[in-house]
Each structure stands twice: as C-alpha cells, then as structure tokens.
N, C-alpha and C. Protein backbone atom coordinates (compact mmCIF):
# COMPACT_ATOMS: atom_id res chain seq x y z
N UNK A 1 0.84 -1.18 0.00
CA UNK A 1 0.00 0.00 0.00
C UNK A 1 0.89 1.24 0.00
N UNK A 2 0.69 2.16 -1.13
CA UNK A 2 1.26 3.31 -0.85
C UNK A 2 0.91 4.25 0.30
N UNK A 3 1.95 4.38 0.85
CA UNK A 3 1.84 5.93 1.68
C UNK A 3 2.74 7.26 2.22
N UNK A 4 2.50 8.22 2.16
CA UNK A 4 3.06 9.75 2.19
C UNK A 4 2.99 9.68 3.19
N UNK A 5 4.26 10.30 3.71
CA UNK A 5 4.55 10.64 5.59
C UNK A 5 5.48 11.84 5.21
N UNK A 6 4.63 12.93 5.71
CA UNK A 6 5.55 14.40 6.02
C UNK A 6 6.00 14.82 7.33
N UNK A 7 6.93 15.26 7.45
CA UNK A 7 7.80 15.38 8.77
C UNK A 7 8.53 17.36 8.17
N UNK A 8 8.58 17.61 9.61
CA UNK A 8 8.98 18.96 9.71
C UNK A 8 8.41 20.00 9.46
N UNK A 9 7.17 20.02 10.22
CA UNK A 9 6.32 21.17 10.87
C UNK A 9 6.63 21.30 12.29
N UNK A 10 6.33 22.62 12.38
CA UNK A 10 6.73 23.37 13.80
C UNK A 10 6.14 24.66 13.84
N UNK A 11 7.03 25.59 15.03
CA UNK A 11 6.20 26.49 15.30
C UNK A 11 7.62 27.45 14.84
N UNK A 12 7.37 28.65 14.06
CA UNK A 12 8.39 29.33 13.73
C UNK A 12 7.76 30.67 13.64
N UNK A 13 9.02 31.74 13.89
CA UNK A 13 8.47 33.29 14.36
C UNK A 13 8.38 33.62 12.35
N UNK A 14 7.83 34.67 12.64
CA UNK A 14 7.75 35.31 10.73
C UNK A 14 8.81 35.75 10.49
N UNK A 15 9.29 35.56 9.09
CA UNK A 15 10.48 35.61 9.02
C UNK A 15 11.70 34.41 8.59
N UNK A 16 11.84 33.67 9.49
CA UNK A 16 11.83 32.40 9.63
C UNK A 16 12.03 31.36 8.07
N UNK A 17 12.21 30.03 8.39
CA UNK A 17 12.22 29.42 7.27
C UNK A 17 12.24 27.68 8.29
N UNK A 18 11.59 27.11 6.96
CA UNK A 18 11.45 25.79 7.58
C UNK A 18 11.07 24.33 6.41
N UNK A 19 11.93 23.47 6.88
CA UNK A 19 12.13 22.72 5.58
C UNK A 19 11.29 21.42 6.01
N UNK A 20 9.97 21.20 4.83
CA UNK A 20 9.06 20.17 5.32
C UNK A 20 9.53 18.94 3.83
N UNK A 21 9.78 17.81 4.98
CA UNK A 21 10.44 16.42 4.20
C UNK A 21 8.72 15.29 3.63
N UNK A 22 8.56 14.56 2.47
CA UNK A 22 8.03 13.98 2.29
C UNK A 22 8.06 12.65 1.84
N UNK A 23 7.99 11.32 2.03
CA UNK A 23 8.69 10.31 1.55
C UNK A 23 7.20 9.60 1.36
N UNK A 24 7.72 9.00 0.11
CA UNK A 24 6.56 7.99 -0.71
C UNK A 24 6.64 6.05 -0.13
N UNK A 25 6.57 5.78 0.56
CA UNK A 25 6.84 4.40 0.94
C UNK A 25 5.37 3.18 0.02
N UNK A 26 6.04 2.36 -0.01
CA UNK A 26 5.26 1.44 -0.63
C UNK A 26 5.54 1.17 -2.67
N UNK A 27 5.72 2.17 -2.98
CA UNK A 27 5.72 2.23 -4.26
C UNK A 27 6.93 1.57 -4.88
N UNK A 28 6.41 0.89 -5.72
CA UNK A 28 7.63 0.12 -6.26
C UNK A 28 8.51 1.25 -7.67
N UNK A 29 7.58 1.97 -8.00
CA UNK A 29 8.29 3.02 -9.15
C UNK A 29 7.94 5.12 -8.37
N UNK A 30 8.58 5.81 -9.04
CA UNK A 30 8.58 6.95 -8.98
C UNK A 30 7.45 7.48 -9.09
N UNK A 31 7.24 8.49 -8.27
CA UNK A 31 5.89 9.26 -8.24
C UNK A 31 6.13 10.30 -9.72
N UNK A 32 5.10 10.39 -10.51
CA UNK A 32 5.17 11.20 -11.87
C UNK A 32 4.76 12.81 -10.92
N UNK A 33 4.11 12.66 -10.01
CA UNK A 33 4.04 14.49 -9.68
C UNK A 33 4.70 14.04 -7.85
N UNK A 34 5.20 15.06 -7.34
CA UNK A 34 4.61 15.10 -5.69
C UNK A 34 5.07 16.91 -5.50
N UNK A 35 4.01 17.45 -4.63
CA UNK A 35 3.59 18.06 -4.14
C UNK A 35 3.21 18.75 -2.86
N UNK A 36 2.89 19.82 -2.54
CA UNK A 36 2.34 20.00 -1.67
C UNK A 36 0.95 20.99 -1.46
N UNK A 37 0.08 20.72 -0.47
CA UNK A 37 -0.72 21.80 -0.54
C UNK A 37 -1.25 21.96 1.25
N UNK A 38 -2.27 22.52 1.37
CA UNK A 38 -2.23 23.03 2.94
C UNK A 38 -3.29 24.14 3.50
N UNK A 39 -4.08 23.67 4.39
CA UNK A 39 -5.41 24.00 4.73
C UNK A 39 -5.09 24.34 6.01
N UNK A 40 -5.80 25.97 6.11
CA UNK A 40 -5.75 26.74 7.66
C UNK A 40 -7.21 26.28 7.94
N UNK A 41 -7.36 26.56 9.01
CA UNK A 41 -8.63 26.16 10.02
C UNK A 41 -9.69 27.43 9.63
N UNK A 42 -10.91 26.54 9.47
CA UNK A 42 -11.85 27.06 8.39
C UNK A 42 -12.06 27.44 6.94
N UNK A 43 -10.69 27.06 6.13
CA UNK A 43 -10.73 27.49 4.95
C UNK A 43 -10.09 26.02 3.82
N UNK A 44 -10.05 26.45 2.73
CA UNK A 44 -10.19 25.23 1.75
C UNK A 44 -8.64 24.73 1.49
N UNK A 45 -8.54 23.84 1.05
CA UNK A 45 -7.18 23.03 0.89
C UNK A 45 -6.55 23.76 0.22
N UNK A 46 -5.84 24.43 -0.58
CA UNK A 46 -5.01 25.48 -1.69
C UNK A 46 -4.05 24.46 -1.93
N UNK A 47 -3.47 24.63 -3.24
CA UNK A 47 -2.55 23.73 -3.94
C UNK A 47 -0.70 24.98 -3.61
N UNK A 48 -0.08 24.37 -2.93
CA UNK A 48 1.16 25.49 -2.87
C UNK A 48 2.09 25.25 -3.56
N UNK A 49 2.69 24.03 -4.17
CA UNK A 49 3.84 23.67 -5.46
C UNK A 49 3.63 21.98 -5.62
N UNK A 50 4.60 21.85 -6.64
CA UNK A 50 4.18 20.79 -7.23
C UNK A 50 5.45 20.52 -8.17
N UNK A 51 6.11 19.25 -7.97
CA UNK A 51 6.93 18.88 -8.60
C UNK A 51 7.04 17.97 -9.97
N UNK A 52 6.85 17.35 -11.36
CA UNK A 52 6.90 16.38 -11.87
C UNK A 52 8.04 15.58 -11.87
N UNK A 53 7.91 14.07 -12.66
CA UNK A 53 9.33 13.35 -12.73
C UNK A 53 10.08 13.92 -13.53
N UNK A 54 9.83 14.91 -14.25
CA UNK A 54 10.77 15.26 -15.61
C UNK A 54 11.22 16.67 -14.96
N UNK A 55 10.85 17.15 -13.95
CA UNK A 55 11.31 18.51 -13.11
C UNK A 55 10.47 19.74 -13.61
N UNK A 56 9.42 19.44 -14.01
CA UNK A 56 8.84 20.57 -14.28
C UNK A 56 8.27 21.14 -12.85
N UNK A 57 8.14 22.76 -12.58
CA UNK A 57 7.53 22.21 -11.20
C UNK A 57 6.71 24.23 -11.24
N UNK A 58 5.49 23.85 -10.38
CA UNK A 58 4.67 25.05 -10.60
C UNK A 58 4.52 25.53 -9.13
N UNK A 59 4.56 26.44 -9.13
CA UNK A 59 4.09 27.14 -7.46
C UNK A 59 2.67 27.74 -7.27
N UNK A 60 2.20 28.28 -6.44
CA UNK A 60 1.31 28.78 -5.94
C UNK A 60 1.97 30.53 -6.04
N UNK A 61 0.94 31.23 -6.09
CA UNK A 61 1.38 32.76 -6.33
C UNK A 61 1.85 33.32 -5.14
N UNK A 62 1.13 32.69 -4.13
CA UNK A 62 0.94 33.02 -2.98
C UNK A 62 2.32 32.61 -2.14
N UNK A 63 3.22 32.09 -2.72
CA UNK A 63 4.51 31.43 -2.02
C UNK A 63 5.61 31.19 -2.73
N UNK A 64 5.10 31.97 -3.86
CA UNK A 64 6.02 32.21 -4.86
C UNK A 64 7.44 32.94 -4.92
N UNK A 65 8.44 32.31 -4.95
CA UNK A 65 9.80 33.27 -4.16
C UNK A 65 10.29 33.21 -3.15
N UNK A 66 9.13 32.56 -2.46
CA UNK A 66 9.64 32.39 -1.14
C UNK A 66 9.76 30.41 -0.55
N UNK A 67 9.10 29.55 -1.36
CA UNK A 67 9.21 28.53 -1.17
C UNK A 67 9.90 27.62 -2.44
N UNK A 68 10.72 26.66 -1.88
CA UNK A 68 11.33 25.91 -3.40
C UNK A 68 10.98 24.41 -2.61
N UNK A 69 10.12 23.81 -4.09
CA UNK A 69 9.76 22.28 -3.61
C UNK A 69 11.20 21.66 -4.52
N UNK A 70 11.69 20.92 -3.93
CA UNK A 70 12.56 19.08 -4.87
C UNK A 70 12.13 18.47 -4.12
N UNK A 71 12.52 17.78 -5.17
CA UNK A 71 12.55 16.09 -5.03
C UNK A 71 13.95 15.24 -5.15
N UNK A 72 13.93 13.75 -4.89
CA UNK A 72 14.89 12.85 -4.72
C UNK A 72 14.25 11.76 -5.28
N UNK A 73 14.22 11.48 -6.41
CA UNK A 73 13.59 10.58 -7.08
C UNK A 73 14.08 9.22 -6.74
N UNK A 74 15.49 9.29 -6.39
CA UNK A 74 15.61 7.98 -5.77
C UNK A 74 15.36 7.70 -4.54
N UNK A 75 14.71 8.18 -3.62
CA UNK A 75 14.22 8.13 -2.47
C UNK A 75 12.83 7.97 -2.83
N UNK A 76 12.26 8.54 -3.63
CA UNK A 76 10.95 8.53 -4.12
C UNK A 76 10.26 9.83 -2.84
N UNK A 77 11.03 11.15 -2.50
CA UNK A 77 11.16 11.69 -1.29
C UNK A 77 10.77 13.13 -2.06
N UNK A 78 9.89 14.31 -1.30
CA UNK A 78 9.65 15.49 -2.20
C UNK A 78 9.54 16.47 -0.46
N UNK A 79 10.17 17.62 -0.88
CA UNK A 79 10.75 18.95 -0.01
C UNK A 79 10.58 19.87 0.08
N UNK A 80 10.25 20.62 0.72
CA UNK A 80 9.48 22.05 0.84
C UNK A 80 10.25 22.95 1.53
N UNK A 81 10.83 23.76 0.96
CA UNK A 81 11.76 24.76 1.76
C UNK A 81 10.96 25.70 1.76
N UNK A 82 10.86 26.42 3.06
CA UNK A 82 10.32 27.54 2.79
C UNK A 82 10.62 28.67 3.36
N UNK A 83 10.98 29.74 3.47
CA UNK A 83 11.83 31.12 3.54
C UNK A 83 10.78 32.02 3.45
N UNK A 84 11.08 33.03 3.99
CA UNK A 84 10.43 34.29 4.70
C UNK A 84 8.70 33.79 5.11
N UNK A 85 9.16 32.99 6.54
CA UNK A 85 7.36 33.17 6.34
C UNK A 85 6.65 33.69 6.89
N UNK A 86 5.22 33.46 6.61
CA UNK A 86 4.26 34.59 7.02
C UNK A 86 3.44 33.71 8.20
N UNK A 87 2.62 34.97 9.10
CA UNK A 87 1.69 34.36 9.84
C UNK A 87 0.71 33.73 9.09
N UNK A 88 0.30 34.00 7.79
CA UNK A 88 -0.94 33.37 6.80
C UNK A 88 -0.62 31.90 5.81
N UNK A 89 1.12 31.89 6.17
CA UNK A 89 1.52 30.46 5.90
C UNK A 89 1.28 29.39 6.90
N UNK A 90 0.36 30.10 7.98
CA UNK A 90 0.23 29.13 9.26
C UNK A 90 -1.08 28.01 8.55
N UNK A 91 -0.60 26.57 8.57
CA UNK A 91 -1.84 25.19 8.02
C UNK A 91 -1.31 23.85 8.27
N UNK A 92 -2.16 23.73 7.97
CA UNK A 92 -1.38 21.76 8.11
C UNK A 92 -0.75 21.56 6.70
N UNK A 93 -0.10 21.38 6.35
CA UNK A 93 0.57 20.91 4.84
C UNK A 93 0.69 19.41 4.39
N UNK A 94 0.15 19.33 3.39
CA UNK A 94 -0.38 18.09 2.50
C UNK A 94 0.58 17.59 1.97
N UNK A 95 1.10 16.59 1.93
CA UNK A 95 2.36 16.32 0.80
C UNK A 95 0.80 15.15 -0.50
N UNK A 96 1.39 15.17 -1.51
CA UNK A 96 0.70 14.41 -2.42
C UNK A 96 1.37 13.76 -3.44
N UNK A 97 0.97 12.65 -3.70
CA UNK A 97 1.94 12.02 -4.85
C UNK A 97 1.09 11.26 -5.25
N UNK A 98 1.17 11.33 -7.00
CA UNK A 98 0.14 11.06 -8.10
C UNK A 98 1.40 10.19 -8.45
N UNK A 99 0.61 9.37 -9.39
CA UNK A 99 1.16 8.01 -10.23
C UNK A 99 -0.26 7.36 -10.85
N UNK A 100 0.14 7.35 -11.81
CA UNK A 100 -0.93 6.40 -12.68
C UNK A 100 -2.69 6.61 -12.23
N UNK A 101 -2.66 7.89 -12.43
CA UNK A 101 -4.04 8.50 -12.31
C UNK A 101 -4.48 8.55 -10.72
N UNK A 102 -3.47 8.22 -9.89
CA UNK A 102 -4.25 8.02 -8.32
C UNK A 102 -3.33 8.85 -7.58
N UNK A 103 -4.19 9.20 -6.98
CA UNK A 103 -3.29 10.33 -5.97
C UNK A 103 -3.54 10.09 -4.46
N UNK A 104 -1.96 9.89 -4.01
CA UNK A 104 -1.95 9.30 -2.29
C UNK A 104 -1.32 10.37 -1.62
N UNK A 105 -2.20 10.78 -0.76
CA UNK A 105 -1.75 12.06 0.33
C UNK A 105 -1.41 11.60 2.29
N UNK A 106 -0.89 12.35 2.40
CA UNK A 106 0.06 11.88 3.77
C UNK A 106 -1.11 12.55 4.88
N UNK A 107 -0.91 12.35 6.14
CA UNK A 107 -1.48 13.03 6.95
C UNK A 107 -1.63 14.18 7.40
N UNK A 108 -0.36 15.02 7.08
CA UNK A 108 -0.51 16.52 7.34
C UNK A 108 0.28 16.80 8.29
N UNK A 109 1.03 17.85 8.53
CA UNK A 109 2.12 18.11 9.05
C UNK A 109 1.77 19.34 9.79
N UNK A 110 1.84 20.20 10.85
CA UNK A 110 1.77 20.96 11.43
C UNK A 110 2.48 22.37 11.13
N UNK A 111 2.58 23.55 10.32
CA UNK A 111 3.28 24.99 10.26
C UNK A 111 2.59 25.81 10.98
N UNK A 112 2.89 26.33 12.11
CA UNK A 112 2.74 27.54 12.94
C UNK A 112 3.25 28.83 12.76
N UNK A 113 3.37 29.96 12.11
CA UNK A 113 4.22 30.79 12.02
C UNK A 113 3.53 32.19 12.46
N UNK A 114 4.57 32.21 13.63
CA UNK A 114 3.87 33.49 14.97
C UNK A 114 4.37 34.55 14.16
N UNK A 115 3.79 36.24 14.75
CA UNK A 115 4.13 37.36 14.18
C UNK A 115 4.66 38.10 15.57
C-alpha cells in the first residue's frame, strides 16, 4: 500500500524558514508528480507547489519566491523549503503524490508561524 509521511512542521516566528520532508513508501516506481498543498482552520485546501518526474515544477502565487519544492527521485522523497514566512503560511501541509491516475496524500504536518 502506498503511503506519504511528512515530517517537519513546527512552530516558527515570521520571518523564519522551515524545511518540510516527504517520503513515498510502498511504491515500487517513482511518483510522476509530488507536491504540496495546505489547509488553515476554516478554509479550503489550496494547492502550494508541485513537482513532476521530468522537473517541471509550478508554485502557488501566494509562495512564490519564497518557497522551493525538490525532489529525490531515488528516495521517491519530495521537499518544501520555505523562507520568509508569514503568519498566513500558518496550516497543516499536504504532501501528495500522483502516479498512474491516483493520488496518495500523507497526513498533514503541522506549520505555525507566529508574528
């Protein structure tokens, strides 16, 4: 059974930077996208970047400049750096990884970012 486990959420002042790890376990081949996205309390999931196997990779406007997703394809592993942040980057963050039309998402990781 595939599954996404994200690690490295915390509580960080604004400003700040914080690097969230994602690893694909189960899969016998490479994830064709992984991703991330991330839902504050009361509001809707938002898509924040997104990596493919061929390195194409798209951001969110909203975190644009300030966050860089990779990947480690031989880990089958996808990374979220993220730099200058804001109190409105405060959510749980989604890691996601698509393959062959199905998409398996991790539990969610904790970002706090005080002002």
């Amino acid at each position: 059974q595939v599954q996404m486990a994200e690690s490295g959420g915390g509580l960080v002042q604004a400003g700040g930077s914080l690097t969230l790890s994602c690893a694909a376990s189960g899969s016998l081949f490479s994830m064709k996208a992984m991703g991330w996205y991330r839902q504050a309390p009361g509001k809707q999931r938002e898509f924040v970047a997104v990596i493919y196997s061929g390195g194409t990779i798209n951001y969110a406007d909203s975190v644009k400049g300030r966050f860089t997703i990779s990947r480690d394809n031989a880990k089958n592993a996808a990374y979220l750096q993220m730099n200058s942040l804001k109190p409105e980057d405060t959510a749980v963050y989604y890691c996601l990884g698509s393959y062959n039309g199905y998409d398996y998402w991790g539990q969610g990781t904790q970002v706090t970012v005080s002002s």
